[in-house]
N, C-alpha and C. Protein backbone atom coordinates (compact mmCIF):
# COMPACT_ATOMS: atom_id res chain seq x y z
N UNK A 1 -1.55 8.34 3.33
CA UNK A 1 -2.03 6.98 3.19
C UNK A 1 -2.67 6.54 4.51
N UNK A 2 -3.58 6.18 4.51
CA UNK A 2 -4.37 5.65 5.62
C UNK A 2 -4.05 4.28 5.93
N UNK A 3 -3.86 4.23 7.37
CA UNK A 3 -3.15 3.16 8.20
C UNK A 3 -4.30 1.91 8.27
N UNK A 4 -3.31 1.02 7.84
CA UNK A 4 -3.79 -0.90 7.98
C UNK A 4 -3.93 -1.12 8.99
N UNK A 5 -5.13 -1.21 9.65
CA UNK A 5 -4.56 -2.16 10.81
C UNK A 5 -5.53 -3.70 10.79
N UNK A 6 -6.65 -3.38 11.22
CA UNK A 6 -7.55 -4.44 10.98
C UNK A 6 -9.18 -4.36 9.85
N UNK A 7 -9.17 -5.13 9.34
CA UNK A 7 -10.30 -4.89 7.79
C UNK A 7 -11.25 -5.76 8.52
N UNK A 8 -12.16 -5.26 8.10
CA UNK A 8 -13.02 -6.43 8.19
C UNK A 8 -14.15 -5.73 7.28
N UNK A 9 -14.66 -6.98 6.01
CA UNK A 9 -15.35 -6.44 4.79
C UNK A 9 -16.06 -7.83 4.26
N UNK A 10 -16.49 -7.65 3.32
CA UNK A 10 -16.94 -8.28 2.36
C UNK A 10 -16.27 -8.38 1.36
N UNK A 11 -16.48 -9.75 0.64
CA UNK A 11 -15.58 -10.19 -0.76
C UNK A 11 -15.92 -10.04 -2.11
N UNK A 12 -15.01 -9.44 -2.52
CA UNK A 12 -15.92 -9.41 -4.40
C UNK A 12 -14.79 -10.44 -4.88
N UNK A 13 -15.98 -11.57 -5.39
CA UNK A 13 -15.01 -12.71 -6.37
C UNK A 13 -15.07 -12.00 -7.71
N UNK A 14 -13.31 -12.61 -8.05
CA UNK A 14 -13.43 -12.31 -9.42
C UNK A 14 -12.56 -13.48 -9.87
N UNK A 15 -12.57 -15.11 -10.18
CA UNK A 15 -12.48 -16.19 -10.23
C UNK A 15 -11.78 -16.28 -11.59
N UNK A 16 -10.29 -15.45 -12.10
CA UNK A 16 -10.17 -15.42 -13.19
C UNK A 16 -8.46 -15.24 -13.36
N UNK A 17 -8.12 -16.17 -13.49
CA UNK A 17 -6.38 -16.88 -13.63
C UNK A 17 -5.40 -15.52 -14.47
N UNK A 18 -4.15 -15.31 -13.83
CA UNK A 18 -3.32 -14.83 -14.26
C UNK A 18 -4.21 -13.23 -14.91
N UNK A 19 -4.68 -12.55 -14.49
CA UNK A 19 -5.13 -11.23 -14.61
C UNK A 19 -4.67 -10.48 -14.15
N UNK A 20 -3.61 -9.68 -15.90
CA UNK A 20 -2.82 -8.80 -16.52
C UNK A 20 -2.92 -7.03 -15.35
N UNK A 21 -1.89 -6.27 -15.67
CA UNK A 21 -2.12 -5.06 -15.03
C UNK A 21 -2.99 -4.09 -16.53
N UNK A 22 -2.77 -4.59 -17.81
CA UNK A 22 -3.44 -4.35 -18.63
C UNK A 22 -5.09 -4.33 -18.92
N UNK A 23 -5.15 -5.44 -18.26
CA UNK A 23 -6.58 -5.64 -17.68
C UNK A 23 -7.53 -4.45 -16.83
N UNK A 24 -6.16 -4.51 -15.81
CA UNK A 24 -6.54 -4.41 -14.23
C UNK A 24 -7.14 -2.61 -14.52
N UNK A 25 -5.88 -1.98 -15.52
CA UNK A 25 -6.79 -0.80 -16.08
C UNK A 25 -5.36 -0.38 -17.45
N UNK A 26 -6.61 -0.43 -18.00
CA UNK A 26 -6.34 -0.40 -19.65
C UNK A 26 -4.66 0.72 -19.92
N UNK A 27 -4.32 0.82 -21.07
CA UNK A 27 -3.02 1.50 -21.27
C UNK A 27 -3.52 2.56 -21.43
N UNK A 28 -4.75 2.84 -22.03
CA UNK A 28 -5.14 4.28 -22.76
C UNK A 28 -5.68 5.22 -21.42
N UNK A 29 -5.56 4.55 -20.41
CA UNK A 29 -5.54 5.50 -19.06
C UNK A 29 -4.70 5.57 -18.09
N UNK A 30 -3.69 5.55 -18.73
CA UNK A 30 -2.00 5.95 -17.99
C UNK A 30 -1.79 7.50 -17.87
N UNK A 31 -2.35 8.17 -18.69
CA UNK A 31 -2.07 9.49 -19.38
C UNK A 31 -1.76 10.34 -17.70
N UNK A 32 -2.18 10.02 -16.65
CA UNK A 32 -2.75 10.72 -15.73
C UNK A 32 -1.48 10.17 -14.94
N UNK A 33 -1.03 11.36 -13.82
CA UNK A 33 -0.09 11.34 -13.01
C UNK A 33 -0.67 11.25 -11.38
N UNK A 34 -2.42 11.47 -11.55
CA UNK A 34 -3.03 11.47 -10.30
C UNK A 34 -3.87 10.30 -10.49
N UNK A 35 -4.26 9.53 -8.75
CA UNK A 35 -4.57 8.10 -8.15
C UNK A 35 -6.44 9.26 -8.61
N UNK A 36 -6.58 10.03 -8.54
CA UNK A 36 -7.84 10.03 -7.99
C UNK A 36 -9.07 9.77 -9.76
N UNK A 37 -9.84 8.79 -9.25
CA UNK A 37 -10.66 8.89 -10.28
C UNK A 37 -10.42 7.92 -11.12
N UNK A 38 -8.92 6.89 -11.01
CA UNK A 38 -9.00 5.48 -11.93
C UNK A 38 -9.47 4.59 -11.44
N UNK A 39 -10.55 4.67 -10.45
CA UNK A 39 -11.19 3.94 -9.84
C UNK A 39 -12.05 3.37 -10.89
N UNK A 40 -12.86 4.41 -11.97
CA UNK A 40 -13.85 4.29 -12.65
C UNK A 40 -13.20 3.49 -13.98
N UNK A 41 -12.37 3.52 -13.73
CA UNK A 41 -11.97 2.31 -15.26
C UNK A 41 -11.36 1.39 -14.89
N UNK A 42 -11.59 0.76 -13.61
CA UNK A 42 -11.22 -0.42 -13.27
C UNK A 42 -11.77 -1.63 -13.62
N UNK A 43 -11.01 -2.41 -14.56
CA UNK A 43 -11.51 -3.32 -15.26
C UNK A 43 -11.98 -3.07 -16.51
N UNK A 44 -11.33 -2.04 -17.01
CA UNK A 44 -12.31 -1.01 -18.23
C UNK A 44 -12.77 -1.95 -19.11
N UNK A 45 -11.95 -2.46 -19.79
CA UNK A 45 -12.68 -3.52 -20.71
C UNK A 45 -13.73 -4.28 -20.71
N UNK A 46 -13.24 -5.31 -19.04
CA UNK A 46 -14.38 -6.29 -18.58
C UNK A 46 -15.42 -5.89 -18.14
N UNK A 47 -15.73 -4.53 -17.74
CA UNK A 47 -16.67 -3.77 -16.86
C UNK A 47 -18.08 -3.51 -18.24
N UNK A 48 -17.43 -2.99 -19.02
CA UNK A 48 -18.26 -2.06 -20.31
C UNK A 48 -18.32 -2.82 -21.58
N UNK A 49 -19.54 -2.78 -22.03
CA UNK A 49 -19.60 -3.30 -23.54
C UNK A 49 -18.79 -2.15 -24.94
N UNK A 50 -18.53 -2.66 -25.90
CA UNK A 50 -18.16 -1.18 -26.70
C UNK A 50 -19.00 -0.28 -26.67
N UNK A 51 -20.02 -0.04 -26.67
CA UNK A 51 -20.66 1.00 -26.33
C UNK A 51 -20.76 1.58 -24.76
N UNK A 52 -20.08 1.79 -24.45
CA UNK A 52 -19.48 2.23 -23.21
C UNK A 52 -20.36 1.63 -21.90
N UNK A 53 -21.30 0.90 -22.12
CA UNK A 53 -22.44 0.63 -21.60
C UNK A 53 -22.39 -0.60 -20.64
N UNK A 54 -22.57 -0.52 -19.08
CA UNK A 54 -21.87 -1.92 -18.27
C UNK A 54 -22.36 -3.23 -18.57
N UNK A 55 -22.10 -4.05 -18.37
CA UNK A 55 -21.86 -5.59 -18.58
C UNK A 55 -22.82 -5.67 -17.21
N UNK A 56 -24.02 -5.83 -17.29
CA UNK A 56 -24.56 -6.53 -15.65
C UNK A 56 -23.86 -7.54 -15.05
N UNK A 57 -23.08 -8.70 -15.87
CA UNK A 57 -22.74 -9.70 -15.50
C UNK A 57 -21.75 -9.73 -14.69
N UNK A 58 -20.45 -8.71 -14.86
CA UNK A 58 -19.47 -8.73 -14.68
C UNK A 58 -19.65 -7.97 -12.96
N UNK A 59 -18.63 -8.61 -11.91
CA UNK A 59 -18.63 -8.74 -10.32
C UNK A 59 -18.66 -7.52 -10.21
N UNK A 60 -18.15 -6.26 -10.77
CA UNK A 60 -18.06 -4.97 -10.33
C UNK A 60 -19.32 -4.36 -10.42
N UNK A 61 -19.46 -4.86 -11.36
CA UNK A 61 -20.95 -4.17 -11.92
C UNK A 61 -22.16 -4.38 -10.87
N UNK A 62 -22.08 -5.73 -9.96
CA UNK A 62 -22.85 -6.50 -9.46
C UNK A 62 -23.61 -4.95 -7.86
N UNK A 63 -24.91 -5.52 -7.64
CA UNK A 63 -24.82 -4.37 -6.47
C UNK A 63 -24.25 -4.43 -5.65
N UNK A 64 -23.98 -3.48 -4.87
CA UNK A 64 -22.87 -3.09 -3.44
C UNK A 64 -21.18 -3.63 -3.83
N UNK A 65 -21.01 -3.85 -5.18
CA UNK A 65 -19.75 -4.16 -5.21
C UNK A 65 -18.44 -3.10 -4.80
N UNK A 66 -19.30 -1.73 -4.68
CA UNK A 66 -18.10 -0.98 -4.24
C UNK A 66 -18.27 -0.83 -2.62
N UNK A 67 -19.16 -1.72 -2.21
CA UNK A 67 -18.88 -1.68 -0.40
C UNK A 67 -18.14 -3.03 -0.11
N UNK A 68 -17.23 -3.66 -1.08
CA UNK A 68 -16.70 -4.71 -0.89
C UNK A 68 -14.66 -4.03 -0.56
N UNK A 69 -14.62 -4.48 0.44
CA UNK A 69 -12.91 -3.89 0.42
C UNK A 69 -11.77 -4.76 -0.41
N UNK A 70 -12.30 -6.23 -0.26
CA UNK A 70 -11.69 -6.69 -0.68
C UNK A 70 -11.38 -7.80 -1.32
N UNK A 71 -11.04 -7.96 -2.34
CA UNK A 71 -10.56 -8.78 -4.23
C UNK A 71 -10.34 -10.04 -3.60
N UNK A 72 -11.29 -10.77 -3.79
CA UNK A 72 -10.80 -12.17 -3.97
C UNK A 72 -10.45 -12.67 -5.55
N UNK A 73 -9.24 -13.09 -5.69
CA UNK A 73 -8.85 -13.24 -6.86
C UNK A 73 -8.55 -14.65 -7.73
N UNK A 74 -8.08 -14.65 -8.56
CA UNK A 74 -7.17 -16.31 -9.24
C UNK A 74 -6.12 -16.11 -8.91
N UNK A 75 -5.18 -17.13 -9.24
CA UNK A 75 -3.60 -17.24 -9.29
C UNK A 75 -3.44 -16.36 -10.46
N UNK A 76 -2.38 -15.91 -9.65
CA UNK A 76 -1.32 -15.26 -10.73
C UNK A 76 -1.45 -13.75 -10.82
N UNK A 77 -1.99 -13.30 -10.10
CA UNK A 77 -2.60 -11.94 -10.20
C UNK A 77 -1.56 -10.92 -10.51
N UNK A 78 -2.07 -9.75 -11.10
CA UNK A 78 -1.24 -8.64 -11.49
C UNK A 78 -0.51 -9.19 -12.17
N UNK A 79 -0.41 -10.25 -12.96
CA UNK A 79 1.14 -10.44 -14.34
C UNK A 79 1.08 -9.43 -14.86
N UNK A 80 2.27 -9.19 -15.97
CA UNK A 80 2.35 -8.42 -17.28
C UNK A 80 3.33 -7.37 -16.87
N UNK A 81 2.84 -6.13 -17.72
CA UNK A 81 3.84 -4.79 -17.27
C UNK A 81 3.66 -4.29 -16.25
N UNK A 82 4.82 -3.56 -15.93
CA UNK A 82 4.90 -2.79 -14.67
C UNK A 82 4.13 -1.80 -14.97
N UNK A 83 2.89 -1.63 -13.83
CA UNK A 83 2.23 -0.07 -13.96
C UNK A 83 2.26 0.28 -12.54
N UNK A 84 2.38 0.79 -11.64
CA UNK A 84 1.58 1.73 -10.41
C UNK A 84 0.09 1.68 -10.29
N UNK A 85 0.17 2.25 -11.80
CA UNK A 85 -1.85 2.92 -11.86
C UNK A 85 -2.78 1.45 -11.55
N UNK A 86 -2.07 0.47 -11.47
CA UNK A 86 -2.85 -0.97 -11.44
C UNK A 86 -3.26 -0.76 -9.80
N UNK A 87 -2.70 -0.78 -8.98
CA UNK A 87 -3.09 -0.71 -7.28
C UNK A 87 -3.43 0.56 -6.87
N UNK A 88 -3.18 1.81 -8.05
CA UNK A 88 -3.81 3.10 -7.75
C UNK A 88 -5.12 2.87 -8.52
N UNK A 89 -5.37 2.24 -9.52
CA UNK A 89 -7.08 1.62 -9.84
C UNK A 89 -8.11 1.22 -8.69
N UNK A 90 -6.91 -0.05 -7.93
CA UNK A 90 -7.42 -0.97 -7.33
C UNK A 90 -8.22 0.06 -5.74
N UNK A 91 -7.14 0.58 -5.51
CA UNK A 91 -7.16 0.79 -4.65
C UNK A 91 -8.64 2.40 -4.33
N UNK A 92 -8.54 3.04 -5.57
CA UNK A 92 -9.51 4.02 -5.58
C UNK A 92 -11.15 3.78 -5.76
N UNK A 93 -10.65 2.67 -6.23
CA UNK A 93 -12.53 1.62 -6.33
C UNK A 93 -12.78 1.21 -5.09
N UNK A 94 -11.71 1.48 -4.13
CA UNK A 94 -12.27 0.78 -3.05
C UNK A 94 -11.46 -0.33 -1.96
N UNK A 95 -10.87 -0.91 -2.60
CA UNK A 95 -10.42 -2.20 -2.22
C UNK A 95 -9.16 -2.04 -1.55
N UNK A 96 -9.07 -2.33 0.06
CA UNK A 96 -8.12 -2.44 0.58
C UNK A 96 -7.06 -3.06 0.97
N UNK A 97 -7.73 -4.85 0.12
CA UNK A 97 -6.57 -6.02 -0.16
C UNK A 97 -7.22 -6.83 -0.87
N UNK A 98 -6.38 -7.66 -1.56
CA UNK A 98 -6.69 -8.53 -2.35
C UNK A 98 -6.04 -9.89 -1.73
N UNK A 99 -7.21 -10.99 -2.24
CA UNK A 99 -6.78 -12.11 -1.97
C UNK A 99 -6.27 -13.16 -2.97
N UNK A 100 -5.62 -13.81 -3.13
CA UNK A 100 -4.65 -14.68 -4.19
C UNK A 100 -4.04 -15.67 -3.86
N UNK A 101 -3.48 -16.72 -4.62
CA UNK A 101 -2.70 -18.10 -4.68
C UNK A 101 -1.24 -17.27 -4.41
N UNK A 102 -1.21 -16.57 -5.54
CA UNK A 102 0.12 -15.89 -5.95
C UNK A 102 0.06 -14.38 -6.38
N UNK A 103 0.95 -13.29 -6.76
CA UNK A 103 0.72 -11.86 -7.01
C UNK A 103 2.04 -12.19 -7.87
N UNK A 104 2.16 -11.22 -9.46
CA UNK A 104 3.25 -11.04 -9.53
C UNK A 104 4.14 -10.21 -8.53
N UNK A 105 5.94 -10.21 -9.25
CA UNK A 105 6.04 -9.66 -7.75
C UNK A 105 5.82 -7.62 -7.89
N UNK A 106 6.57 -7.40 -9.20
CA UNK A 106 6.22 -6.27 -9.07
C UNK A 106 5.02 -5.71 -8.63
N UNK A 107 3.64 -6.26 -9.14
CA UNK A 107 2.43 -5.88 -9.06
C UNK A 107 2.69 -5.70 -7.32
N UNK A 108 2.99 -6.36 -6.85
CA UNK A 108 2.67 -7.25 -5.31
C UNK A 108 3.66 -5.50 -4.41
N UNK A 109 4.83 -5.50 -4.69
CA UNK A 109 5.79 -4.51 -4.40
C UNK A 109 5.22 -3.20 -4.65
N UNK A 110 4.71 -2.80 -5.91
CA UNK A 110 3.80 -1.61 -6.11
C UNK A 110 2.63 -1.78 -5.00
N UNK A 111 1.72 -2.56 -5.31
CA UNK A 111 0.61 -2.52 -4.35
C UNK A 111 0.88 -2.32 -2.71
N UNK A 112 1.93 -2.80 -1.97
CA UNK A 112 2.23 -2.72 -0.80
C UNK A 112 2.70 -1.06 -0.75
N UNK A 113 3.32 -0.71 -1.52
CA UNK A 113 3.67 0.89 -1.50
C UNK A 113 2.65 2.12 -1.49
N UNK A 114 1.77 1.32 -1.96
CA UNK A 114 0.06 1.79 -2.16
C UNK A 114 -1.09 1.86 -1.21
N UNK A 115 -0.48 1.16 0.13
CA UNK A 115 -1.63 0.77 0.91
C UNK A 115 -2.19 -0.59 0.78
N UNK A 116 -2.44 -0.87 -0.45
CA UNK A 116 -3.21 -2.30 -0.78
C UNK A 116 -2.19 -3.42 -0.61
N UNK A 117 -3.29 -4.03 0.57
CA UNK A 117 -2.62 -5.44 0.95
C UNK A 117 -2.58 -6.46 0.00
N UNK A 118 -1.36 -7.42 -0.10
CA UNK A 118 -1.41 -8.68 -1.31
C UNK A 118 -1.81 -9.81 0.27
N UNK A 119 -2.48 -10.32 0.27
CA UNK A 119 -3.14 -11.64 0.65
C UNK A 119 -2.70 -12.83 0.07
N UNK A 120 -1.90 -14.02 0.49
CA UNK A 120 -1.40 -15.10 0.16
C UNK A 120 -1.57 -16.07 0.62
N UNK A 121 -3.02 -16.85 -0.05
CA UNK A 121 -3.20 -17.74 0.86
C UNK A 121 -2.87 -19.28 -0.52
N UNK A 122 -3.52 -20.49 0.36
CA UNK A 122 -3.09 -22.09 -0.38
C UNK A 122 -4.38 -21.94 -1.15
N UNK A 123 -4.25 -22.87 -2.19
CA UNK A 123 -5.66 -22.88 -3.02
C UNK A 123 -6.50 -23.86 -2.46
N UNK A 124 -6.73 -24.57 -1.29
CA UNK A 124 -7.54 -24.95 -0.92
C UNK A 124 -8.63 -23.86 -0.42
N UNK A 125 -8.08 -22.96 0.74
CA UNK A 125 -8.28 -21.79 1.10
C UNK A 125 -9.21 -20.78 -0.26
N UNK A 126 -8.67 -21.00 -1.23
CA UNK A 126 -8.86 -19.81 -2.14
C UNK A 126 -9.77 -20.46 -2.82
N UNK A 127 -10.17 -21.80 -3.01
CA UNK A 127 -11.36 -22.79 -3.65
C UNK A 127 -12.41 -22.48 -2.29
N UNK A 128 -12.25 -22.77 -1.03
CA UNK A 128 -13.25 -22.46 -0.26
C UNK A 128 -13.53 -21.13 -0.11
N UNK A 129 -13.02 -19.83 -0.22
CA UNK A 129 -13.71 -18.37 0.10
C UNK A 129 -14.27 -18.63 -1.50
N UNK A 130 -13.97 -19.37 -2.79
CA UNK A 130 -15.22 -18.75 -3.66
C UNK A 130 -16.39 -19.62 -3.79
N UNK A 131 -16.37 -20.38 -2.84
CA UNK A 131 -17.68 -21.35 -2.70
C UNK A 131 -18.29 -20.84 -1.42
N UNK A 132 -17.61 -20.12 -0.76
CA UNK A 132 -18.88 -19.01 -0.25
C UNK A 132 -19.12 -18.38 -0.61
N UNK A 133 -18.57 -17.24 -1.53
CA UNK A 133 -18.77 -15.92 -2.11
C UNK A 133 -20.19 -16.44 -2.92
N UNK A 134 -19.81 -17.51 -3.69
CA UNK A 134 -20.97 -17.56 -4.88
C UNK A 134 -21.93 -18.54 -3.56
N UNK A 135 -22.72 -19.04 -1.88
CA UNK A 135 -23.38 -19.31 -1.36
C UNK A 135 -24.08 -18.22 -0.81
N UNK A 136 -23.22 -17.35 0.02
CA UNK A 136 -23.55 -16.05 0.22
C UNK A 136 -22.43 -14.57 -0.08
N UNK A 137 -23.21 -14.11 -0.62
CA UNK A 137 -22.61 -12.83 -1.28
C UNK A 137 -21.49 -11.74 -0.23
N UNK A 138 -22.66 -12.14 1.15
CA UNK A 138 -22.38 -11.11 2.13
C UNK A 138 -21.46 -11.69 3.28
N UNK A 139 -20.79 -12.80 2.60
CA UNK A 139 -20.45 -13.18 3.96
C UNK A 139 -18.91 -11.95 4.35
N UNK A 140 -18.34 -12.31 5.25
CA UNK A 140 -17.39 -11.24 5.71
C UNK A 140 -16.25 -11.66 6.54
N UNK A 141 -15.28 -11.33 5.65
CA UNK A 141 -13.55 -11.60 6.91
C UNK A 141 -13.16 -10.88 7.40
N UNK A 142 -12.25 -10.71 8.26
CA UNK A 142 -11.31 -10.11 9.07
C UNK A 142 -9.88 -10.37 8.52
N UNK A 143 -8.91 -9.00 8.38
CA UNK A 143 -7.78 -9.09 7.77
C UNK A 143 -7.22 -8.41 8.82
N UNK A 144 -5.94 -9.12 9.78
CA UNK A 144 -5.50 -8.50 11.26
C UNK A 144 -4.14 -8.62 10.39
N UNK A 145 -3.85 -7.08 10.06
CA UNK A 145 -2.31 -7.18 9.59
C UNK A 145 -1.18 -7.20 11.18
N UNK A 146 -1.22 -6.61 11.83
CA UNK A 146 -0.61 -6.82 13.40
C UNK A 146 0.05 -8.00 13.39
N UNK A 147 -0.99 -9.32 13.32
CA UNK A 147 -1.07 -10.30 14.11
C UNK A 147 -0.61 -11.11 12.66
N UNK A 148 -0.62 -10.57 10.84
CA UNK A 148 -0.70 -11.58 10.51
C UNK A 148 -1.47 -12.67 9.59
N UNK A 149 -2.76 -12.11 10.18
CA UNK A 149 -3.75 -13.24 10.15
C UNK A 149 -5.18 -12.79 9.57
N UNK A 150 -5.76 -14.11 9.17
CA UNK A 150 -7.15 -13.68 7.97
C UNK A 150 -7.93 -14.84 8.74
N UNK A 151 -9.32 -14.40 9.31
CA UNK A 151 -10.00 -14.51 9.94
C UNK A 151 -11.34 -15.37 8.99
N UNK A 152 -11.45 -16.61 8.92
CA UNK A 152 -12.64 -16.98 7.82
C UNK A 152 -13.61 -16.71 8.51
N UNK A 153 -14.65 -17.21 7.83
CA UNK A 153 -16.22 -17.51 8.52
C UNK A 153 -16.60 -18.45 9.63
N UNK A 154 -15.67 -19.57 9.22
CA UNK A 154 -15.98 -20.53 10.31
C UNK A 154 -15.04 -20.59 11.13
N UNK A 155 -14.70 -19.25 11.93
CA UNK A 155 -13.98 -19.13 13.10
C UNK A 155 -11.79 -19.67 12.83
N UNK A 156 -11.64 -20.68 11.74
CA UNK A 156 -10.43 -20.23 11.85
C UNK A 156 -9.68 -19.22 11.15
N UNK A 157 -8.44 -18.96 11.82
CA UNK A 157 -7.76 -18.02 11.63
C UNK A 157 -6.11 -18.79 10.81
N UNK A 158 -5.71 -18.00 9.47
CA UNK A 158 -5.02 -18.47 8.86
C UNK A 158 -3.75 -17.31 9.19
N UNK A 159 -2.81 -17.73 8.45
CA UNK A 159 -1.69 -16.74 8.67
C UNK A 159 -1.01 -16.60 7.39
N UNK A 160 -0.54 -15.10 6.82
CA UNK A 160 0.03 -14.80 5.68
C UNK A 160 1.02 -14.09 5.70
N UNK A 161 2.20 -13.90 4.59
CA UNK A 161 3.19 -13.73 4.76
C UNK A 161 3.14 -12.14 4.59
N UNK A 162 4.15 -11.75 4.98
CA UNK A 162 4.34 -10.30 4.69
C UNK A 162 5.78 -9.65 4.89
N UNK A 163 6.75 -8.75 4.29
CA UNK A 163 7.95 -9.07 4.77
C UNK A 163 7.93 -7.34 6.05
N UNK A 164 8.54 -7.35 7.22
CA UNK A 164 8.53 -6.54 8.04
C UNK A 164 8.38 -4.93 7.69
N UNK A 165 9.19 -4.40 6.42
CA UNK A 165 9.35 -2.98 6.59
C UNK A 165 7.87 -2.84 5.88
N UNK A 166 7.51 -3.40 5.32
CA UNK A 166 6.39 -3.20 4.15
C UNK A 166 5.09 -2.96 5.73
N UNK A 167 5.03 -3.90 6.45
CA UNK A 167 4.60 -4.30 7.13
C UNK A 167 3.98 -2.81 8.19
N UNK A 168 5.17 -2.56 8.46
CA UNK A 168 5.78 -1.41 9.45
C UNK A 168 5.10 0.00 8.51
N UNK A 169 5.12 0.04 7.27
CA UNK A 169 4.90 1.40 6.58
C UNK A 169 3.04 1.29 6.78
N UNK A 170 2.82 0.13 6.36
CA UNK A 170 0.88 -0.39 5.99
C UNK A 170 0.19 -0.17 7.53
N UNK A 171 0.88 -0.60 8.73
CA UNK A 171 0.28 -0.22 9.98
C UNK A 171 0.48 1.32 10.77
N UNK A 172 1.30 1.84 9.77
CA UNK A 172 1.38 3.31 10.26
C UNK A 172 1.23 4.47 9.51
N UNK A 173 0.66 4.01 7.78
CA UNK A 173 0.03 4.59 6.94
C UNK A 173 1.00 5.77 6.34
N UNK A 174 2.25 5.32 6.12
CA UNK A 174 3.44 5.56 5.36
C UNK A 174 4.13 5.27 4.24
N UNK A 175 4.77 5.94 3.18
CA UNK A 175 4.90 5.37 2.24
C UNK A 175 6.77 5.17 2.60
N UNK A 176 7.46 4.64 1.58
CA UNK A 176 9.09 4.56 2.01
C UNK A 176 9.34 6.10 2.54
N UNK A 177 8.99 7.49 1.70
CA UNK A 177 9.53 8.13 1.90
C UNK A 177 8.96 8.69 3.20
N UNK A 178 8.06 8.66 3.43
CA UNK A 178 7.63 8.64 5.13
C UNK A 178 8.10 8.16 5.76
N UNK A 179 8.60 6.87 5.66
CA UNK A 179 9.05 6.35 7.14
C UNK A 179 10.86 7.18 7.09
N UNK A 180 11.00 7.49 5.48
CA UNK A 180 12.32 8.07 6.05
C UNK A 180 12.96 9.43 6.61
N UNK A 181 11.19 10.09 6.31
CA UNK A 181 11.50 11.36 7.40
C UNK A 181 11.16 11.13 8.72
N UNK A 182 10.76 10.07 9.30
CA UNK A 182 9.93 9.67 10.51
C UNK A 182 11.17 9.53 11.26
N UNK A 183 12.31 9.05 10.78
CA UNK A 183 14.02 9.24 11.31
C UNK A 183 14.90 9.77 10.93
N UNK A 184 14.29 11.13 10.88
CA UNK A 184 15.16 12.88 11.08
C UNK A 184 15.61 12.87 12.10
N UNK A 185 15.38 12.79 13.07
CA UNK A 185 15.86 13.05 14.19
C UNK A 185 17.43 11.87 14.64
N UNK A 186 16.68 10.90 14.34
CA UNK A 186 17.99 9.74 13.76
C UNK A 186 18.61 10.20 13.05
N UNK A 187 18.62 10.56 12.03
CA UNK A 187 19.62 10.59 10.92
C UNK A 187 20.73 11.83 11.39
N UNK A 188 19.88 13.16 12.17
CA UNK A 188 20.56 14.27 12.52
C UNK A 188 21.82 13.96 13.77
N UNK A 189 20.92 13.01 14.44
CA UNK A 189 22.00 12.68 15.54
C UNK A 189 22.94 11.91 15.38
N UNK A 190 23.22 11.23 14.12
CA UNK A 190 23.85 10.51 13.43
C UNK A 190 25.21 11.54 13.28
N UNK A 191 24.35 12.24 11.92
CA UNK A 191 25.41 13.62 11.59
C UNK A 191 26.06 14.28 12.21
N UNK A 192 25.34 14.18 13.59
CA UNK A 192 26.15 15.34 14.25
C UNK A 192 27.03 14.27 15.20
N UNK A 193 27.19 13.35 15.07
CA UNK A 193 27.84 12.88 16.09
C UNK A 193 28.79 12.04 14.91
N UNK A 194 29.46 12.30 13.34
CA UNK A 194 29.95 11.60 12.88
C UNK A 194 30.15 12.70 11.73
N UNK A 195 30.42 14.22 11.91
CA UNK A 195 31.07 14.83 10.91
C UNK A 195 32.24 14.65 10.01
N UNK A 196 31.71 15.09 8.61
CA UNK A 196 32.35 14.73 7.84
C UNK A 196 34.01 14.79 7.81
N UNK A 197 34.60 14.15 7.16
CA UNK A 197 36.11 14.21 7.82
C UNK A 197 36.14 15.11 6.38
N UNK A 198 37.47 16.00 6.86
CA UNK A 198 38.06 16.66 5.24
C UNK A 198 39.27 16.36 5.24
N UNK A 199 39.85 15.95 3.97
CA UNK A 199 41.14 15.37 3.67
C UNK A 199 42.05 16.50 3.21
N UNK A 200 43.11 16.98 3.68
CA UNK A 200 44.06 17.86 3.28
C UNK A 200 45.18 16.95 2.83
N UNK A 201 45.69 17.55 1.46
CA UNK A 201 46.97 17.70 0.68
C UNK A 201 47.89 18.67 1.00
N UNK A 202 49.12 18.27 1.52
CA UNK A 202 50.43 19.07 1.37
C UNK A 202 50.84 18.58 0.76
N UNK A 203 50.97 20.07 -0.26
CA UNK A 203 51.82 19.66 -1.64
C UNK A 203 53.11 21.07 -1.38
């Protein structure tokens, strides 16, 4: 997993309340145990007409949308069932955080395990980045996970929550089970300095 530290990208709005992991990529492409390549059915539905054929209209579709890192979103993001493949979608199209009112939480817990940042900002905040997005297309933030903080256009700097270990894995490009071989050497000096006791019976 490639290490978070500081983003700085362009925004793809997608201005659309409580959007499902069903959505985010369809059920009929679960089948797959590998991240690589559900990039392309991200959004499967909203992306393609039934004839498999894209929707110009729709933000992905739009040009340079895959040089955008990162999802500006609605409230409520990721509801519904638990999938993985939703932030392994997200994340293979491109996008290295998303921005939101709210995340469900699973969605939010998967995605952090994933690399992909959940972004939590006030909806004032989240009413002003899509009244730039739709002024200029290209405008561009800064996402300083270190420090915290999301960098607007007009110079201020906001601050978002994040809880520490999640934190600790995204800036050093680890997943849980990485950081828990990263303290082998801990764990050994542990062991060896706290062998197991054995309990004897006289009978």
């Amino acid at each position: 997993m490639e290490p978070f530290t500081t983003l700085t990208g362009r925004l793809l709005a997608l201005p659309m309340d409580n959007v499902d992991t069903d959505q985010i990529i369809p059920a009929r492409f679960l089948k797959t145990t590998s991240k690589a390549g559900l990039g392309r059915h991200l959004f499967a539905d909203w992306r393609c007409n039934p004839d498999g054929s894209p929707r110009p209209d729709f933000p992905l579709n739009q040009p340079g949308a895959q040089d955008a890192p990162i999802l500006l979103a609605g409230d409520n993001f990721g509801c519904g069932s638990s999938r993985e493949h939703a932030p392994w979608a997200l994340a293979d199209f491109g996008f290295r955080a998303v921005i939101s009112t709210s995340f469900a939480d699973i969605f939010r817990n998967n995605a952090l395990k994933n690399g992909l940042l959940p972004v939590i900002v006030d909806a004032q905040t989240q009413q002003q980045l899509f009244s730039l997005v739709q002024e200029d297309p290209d405008i561009r933030l800064v996402i300083d996970l270190a420090s915290q903080t999301l960098r607007l256009p007009d110079g201020r700097h906001l601050g978002f929550p994040i809880d520490g270990f999640s934190k600790v894995c995204l800036l050093e490009g680890i997943d849980q089970l990485g950081y828990l071989l990263k303290q082998e050497a801990h764990i050994a000096a542990y062991e060896q300095a706290h062998p197991p006791r054995v309990d004897t019976c006289i009978g």
